[in-house]
Protein backbone atom coordinates (compact mmCIF):
# COMPACT_ATOMS: atom_id res chain seq x y z
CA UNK A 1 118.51 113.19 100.48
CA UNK A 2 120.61 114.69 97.88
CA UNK A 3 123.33 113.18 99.02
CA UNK A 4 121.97 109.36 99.23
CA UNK A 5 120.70 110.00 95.30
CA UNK A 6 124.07 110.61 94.65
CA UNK A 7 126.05 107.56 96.38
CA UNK A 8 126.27 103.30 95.24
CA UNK A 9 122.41 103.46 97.16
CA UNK A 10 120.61 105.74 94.69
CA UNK A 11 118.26 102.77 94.17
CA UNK A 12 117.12 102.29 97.39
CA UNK A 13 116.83 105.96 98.00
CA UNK A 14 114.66 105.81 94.54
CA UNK A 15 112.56 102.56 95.78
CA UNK A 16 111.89 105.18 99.19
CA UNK A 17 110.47 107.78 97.07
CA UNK A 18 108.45 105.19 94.84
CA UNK A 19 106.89 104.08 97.91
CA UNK A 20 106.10 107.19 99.25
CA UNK A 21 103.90 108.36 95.96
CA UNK A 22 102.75 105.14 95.79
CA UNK A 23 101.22 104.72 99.28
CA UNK A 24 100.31 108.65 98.78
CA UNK A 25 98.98 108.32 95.22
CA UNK A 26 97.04 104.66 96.37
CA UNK A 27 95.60 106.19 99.18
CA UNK A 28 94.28 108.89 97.45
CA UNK A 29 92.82 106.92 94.13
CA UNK A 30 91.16 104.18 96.12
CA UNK A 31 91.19 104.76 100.01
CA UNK A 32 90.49 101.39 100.93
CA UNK A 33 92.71 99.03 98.53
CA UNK A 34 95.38 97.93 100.76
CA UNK A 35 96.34 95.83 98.22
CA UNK A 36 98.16 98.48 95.92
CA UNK A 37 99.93 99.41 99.03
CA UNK A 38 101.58 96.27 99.85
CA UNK A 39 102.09 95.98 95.72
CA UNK A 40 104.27 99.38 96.44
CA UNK A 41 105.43 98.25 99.27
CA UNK A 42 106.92 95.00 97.91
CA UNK A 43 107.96 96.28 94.82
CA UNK A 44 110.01 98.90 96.65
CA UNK A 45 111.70 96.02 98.98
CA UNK A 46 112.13 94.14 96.14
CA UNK A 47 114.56 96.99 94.75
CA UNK A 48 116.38 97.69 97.80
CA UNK A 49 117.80 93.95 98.17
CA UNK A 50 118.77 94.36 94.27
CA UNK A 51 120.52 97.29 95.81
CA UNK A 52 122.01 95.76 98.48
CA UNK A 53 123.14 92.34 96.73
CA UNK A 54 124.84 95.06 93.72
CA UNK A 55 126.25 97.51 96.68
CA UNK A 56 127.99 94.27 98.36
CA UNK A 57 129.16 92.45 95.01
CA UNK A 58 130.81 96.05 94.21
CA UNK A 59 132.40 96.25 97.57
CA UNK A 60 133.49 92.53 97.08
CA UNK A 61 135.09 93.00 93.61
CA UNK A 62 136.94 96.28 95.04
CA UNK A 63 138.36 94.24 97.79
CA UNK A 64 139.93 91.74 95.54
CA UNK A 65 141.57 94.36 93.16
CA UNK A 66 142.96 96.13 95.71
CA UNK A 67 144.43 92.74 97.42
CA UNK A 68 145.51 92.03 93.85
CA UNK A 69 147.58 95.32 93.71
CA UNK A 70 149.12 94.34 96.55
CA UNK A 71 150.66 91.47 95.89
């Protein structure tokens, strides 16, 4: 896990962990309020396609410097 905290998905290794004390911490406040675990839930999805959309932009922009060295 170190490693993944470390690397261009740090978010989405952040949203996991969110959502894990979330569905943990929900679970243990209010047992049967499923609605603060799909609030966790969605909130943590929400992050890791933020994550993904900045991960392939990055990737994207790298490609086109590189071919721009190139030529």
């Amino acid at each position: 896990m170190k490693e993944m905290l470390n690397s261009k998905w740090k978010f989405s290794g952040y949203a996991f962990l969110i959502a894990i004390g979330g569905i943990i911490g929900a679970t243990i406040v209010n047992p049967g309020n499923m609605y603060a675990i799909y609030g966790v839930l969605m909130g943590s999805l929400i992050i890791v396609v933020i994550n993904l959309f900045y991960v392939l932009y990055n990737n994207k922009l790298k490609e086109n410097e590189i071919r721009n060295e190139k030529h």
